[in-house]
Protein backbone atom coordinates (compact mmCIF):
# COMPACT_ATOMS: atom_id res chain seq x y z
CA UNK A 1 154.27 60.72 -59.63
CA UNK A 2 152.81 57.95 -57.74
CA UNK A 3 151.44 60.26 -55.29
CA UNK A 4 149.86 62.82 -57.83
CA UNK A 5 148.24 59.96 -59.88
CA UNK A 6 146.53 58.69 -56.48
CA UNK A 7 145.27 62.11 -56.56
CA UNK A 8 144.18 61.92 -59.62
CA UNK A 9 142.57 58.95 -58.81
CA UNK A 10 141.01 60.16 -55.40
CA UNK A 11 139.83 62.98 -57.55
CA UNK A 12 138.26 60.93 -59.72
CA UNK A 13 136.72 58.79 -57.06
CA UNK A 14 135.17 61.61 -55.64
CA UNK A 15 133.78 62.99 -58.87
CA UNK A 16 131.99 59.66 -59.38
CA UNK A 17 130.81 60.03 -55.95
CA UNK A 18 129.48 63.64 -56.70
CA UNK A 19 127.45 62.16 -59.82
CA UNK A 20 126.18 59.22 -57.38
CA UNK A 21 124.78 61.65 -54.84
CA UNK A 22 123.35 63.65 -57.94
CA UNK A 23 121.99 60.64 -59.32
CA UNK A 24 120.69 59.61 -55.98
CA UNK A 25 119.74 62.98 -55.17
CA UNK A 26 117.23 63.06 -58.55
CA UNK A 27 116.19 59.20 -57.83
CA UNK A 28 115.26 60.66 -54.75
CA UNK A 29 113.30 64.20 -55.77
CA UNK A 30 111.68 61.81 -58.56
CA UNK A 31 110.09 59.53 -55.93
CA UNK A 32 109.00 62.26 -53.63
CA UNK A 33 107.55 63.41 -56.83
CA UNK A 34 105.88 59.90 -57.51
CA UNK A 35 105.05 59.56 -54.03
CA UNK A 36 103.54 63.09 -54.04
CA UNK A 37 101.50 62.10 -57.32
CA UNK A 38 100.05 58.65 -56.22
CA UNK A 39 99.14 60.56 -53.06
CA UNK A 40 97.27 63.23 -55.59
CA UNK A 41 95.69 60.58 -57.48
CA UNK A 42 94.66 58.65 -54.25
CA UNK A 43 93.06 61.65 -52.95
CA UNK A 44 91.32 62.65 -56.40
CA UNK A 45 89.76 58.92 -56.64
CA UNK A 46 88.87 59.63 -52.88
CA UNK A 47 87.25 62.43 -53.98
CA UNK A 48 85.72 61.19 -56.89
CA UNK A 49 84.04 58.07 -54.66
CA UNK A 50 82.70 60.63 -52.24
CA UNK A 51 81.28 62.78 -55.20
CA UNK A 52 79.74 59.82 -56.27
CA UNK A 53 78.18 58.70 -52.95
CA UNK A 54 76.98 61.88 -52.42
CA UNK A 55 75.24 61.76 -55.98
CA UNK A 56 73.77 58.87 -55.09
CA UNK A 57 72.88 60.05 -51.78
CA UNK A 58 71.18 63.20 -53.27
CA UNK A 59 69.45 61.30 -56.35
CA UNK A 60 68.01 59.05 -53.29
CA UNK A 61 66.99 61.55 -51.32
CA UNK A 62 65.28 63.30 -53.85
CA UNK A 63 63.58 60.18 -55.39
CA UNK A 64 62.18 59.68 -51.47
CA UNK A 65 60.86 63.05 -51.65
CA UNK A 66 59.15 62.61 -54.90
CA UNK A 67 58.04 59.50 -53.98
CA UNK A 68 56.94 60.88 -50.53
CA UNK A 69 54.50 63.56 -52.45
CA UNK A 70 53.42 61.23 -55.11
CA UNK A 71 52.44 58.25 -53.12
CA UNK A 72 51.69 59.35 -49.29
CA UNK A 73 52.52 56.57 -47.04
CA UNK A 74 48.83 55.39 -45.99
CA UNK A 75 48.48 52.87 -43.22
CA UNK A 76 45.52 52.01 -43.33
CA UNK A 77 45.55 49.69 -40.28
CA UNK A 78 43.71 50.47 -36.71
CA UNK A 79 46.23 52.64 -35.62
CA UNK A 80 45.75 54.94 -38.18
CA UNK A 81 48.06 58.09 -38.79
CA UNK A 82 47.14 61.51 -37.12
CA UNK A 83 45.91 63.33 -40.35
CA UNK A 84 43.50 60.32 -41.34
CA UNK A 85 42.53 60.17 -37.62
CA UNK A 86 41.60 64.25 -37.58
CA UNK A 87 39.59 63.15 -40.80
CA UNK A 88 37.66 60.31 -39.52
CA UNK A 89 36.80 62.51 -36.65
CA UNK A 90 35.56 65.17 -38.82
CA UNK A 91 33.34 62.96 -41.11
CA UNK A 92 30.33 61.65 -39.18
CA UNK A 93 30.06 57.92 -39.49
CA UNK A 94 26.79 58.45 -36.60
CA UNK A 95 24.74 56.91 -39.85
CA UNK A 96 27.09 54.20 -41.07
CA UNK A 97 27.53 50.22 -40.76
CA UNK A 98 29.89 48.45 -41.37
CA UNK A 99 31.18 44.35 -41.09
CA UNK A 100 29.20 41.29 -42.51
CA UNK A 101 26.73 40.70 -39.49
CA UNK A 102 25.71 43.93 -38.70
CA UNK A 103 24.64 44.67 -42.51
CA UNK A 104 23.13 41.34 -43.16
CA UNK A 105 20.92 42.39 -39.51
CA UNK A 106 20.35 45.78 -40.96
CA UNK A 107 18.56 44.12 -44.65
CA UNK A 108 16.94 42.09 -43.36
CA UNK A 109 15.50 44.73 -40.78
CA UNK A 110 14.33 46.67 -43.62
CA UNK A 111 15.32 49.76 -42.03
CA UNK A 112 15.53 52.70 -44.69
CA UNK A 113 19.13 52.56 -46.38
CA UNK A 114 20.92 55.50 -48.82
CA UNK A 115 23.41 53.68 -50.34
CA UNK A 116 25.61 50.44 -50.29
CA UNK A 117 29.33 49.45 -50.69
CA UNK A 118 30.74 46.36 -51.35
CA UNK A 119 33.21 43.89 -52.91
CA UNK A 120 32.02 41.87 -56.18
CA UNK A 121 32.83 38.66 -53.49
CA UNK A 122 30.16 40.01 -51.26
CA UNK A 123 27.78 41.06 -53.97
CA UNK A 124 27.54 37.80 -55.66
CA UNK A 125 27.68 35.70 -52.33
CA UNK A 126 24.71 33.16 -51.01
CA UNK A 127 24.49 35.04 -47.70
CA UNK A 128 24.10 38.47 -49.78
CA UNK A 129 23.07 37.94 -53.30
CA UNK A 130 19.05 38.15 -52.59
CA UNK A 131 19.03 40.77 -49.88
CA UNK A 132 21.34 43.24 -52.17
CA UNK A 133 19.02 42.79 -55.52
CA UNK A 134 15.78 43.55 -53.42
CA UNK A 135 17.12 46.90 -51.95
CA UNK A 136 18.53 48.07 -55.48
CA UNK A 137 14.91 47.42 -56.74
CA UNK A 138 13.71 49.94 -54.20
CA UNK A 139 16.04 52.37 -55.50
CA UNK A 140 19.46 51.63 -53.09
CA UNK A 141 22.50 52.70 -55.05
CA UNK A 142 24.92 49.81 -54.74
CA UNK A 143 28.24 50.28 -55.08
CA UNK A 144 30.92 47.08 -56.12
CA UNK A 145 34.29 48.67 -54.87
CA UNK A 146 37.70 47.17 -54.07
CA UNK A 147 38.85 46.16 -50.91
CA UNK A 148 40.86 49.36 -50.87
CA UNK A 149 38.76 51.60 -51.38
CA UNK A 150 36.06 50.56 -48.60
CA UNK A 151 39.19 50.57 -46.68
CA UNK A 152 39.45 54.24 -47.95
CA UNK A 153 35.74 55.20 -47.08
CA UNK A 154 35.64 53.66 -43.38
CA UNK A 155 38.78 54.73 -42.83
CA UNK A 156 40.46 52.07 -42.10
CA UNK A 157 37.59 50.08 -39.95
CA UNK A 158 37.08 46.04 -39.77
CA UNK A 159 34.54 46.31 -42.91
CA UNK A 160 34.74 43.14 -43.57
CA UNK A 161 33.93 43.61 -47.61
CA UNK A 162 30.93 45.22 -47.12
CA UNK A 163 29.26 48.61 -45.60
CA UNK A 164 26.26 50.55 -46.06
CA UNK A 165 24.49 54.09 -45.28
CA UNK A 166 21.59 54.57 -43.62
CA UNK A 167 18.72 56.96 -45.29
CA UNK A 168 16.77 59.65 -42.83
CA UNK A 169 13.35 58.25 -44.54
CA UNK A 170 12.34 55.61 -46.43
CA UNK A 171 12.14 56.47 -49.91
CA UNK A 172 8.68 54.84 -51.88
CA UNK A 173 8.54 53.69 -55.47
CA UNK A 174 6.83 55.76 -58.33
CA UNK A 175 3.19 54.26 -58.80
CA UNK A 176 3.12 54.84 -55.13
CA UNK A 177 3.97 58.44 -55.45
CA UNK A 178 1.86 59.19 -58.24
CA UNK A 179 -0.83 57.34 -56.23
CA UNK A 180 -0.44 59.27 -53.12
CA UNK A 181 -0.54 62.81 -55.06
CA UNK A 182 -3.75 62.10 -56.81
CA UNK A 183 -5.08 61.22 -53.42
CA UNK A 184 -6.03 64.60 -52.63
CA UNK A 185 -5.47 67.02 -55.13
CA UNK A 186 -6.90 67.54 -58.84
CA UNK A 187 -3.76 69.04 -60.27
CA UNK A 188 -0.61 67.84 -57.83
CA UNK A 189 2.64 69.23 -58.60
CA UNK A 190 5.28 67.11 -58.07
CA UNK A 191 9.51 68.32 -57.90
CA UNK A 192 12.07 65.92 -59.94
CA UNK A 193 15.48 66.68 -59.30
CA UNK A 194 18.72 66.47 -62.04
CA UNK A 195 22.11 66.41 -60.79
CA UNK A 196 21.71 68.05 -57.69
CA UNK A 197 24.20 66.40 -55.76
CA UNK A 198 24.70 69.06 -52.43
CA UNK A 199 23.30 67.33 -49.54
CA UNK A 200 22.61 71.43 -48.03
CA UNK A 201 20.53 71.97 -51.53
CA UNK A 202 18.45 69.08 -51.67
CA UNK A 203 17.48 69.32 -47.63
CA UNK A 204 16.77 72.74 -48.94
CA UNK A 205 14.71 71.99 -51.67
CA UNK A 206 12.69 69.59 -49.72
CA UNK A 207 12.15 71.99 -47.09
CA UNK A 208 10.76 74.56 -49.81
CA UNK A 209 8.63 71.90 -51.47
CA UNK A 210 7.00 71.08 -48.25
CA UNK A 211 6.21 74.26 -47.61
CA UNK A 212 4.42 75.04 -50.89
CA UNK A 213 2.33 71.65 -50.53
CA UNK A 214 4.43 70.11 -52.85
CA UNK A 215 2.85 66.43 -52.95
CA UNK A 216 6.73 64.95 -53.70
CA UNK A 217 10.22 64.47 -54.77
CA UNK A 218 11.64 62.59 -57.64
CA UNK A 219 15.65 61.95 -57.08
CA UNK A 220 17.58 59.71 -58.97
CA UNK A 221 19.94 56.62 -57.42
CA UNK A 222 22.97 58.60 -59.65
CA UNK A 223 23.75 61.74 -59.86
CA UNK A 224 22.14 62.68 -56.82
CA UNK A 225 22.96 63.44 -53.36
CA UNK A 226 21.19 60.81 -51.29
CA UNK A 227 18.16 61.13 -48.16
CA UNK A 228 21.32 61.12 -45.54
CA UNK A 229 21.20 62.98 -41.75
CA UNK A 230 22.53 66.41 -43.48
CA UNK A 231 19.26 66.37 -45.59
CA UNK A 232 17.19 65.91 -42.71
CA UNK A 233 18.86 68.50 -40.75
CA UNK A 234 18.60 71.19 -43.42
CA UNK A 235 15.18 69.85 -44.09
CA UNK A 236 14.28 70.97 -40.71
CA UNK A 237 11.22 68.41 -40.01
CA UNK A 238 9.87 68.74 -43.66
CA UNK A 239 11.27 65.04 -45.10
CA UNK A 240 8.92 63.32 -42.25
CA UNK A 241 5.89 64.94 -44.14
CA UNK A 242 6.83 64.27 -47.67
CA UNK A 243 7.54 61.24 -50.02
CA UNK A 244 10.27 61.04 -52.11
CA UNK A 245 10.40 58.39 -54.78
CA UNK A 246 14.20 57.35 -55.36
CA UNK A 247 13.96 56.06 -59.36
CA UNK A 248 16.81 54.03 -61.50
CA UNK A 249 16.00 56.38 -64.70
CA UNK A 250 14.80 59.66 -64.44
CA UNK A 251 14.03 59.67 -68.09
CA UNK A 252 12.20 56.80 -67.98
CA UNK A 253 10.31 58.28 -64.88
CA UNK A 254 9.32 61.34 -67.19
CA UNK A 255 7.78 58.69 -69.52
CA UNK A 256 5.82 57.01 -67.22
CA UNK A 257 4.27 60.35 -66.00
CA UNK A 258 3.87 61.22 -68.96
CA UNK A 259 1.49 58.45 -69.55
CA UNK A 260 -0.41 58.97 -65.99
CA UNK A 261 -1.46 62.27 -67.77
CA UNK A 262 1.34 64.98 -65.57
CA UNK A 263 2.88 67.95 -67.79
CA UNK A 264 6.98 68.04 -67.76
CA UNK A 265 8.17 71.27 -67.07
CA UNK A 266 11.91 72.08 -66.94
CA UNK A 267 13.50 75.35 -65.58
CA UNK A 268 16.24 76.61 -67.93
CA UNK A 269 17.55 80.17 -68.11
CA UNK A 270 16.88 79.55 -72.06
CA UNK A 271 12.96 79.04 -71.74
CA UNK A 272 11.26 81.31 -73.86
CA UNK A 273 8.46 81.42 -71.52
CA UNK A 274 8.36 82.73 -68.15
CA UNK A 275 6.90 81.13 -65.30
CA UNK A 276 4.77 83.93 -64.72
CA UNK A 277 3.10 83.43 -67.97
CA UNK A 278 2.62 79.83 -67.25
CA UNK A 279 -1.30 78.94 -67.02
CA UNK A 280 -1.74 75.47 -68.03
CA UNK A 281 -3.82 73.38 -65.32
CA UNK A 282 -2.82 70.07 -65.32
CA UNK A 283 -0.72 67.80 -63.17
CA UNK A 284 2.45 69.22 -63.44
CA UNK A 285 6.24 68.01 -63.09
CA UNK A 286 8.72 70.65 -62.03
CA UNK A 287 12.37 69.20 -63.17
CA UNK A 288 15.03 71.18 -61.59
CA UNK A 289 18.54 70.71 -62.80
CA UNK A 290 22.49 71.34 -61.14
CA UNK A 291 23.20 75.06 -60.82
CA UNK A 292 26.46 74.34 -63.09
CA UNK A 293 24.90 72.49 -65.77
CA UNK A 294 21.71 72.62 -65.64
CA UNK A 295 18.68 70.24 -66.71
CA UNK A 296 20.64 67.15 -68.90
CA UNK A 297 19.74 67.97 -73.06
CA UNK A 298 18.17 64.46 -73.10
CA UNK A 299 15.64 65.71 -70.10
CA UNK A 300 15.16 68.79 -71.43
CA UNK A 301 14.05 67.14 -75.16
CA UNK A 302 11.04 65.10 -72.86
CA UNK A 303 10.13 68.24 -71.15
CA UNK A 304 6.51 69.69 -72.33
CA UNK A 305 8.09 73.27 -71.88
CA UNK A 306 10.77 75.08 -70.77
CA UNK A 307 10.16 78.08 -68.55
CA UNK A 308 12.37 80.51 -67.16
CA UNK A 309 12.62 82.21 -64.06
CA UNK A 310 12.67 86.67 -64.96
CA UNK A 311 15.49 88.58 -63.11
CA UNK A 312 15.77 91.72 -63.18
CA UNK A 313 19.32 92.20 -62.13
CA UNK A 314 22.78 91.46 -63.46
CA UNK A 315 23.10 88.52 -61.72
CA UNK A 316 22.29 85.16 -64.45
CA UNK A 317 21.40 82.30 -62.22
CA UNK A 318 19.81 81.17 -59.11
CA UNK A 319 21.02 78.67 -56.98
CA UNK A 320 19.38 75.66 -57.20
CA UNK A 321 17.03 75.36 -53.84
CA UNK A 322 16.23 79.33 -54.28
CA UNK A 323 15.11 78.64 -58.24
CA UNK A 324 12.94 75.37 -57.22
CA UNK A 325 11.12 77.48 -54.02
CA UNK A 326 10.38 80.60 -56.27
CA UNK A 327 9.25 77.90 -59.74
CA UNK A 328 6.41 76.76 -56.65
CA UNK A 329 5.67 79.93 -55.52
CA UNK A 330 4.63 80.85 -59.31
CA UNK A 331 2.50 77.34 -59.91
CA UNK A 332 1.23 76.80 -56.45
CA UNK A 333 -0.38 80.01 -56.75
CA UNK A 334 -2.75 79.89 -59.62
């Protein structure tokens, strides 16, 4: 008996045991479990941080890129970048000054200027002030800019707040033209320009004007491309031999020749007359207006008549320097 009950009891021990190991067994399958699910949530929030730095990364990136188109990186400094060096190479600064000594030498020189640019410092200043008012009264266009842009226009150069452009002639005010084309003709004929702005059109013009003994141009200090080297090159020789007056107003111009007894005749491909038609001998004014729009509606309302150029083909307009050579052909001929 004694022996079967310690059976019974070793067989009872060793069932326990059996549901120990089990239990251990489980414990142990549960924390591999656990172990294995920490590990899985460990990697996902891993994961998760790297999908966020590379969000970030990306949304970086592509805000440099959109910043990198929208606002170039510009040094303007000496050392300027290749692409703004290859464009300072291509624009010819031959006729250009620049820095406060040189310009202040070049006023008071009185050598013949186009146009001026400068800071509102500069413009109002003692050294500057004087000089800058008697140009613009000789019809200089002066320009107040930012320091920026006249950083912008010399690329980059020492400007010092100022810089100007020098003219190929020196432009004359408008009792002197009208003076000088009375001098030796009854019934001059003198070319006004309106918004021609094309440096190769206006050389052209002048060259055309010269050529029918035009006695002088009319440009405004807006709106107008200025007496620079390109003019004189296209010009071929013909600016040296005739005036141009360089005027604040070219409506105000029309009035005042107007009053010294010249006819104001506009080109517009809605004249009703045509040039050839045209017999009136008097002084005349030929205003020629921009091949895209034309003579300004305020100009044409002070013109005396509009006149149109007949074509016989398909094609509407002339170009500007072609309409103002054939206009002088007609009136120069009569």
């Amino acid at each position: 008996m004694k022996n079967s009950s310690k059976k019974n009891y070793s067989g009872k021990n060793s069932n326990q045991y059996k549901k120990n190991s089990d239990f251990h067994s489980k414990n142990t399958n549960y924390s591999k479990k656990n172990s294995k699910f920490s590990k899985n949530a460990e990697n996902n929030k891993s994961f998760n941080n790297l999908n966020e730095r590379d969000k970030k990364k990306s949304n970086f990136s592509s805000l440099q890129r959109r910043n990198s188109i929208s606002k170039p990186n510009i040094d303007f400094s000496n050392k300027a970048p290749n692409f703004y060096q290859e464009q300072s190479i291509k624009k010819n600064f031959d006729d250009w000054i620049w820095g406060k000594h040189s310009v202040f030498e070049t006023l008071i020189s009185e050598r013949p200027i186009n146009r001026i640019w400068c800071t509102s410092e500069i413009f109002s200043s003692e050294k500057f002030y004087i000089l800058l008012k008697d140009v613009k009264s000789k019809g200089v266009l002066i320009e107040e800019v930012s320091w920026n842009r006249l950083s912008q226009l010399t690329f980059g150069a020492s400007h010092q707040g100022i810089a100007l452009q020098l003219s190929s002639s020196n432009s004359i005010s408008l009792d002197k033209l009208i003076e000088l084309s009375r001098k030796n003709s009854s019934n001059p004929i003198l070319l006004a320009l309106d918004g021609i702005t094309d440096p190769h059109n206006l050389g052209a013009i002048i060259r055309s004007a010269e050529a029918f003994n035009c006695k002088g141009i009319i440009i405004p200090q807006r709106r107008s491309a200025g007496l620079t080297g390109t003019v004189a090159k296209v010009a071929a020789g013909a600016l040296e031999h005739l005036p141009v007056s360089r005027v604040v107003n070219l409506n105000r111009a029309i009035d005042k020749l107007k009053i010294n007894g010249f006819l104001v005749i506009g080109l517009s491909g809605d004249g009703k007359l045509s040039i050839s038609k045209f017999n009136e001998q008097n002084p005349l004014v030929v205003i020629v207006g921009s091949e895209d729009k034309g003579i300004s509606l305020l100009t044409q309302k002070k013109c005396d008549f509009l006149l149109k150029i007949p074509l016989k083909g398909k094609t509407s307009s002339l170009n500007a320097s072609v309409a103002a050579a054939i206009s002088l052909f007609y009136l120069t001929g009569k």
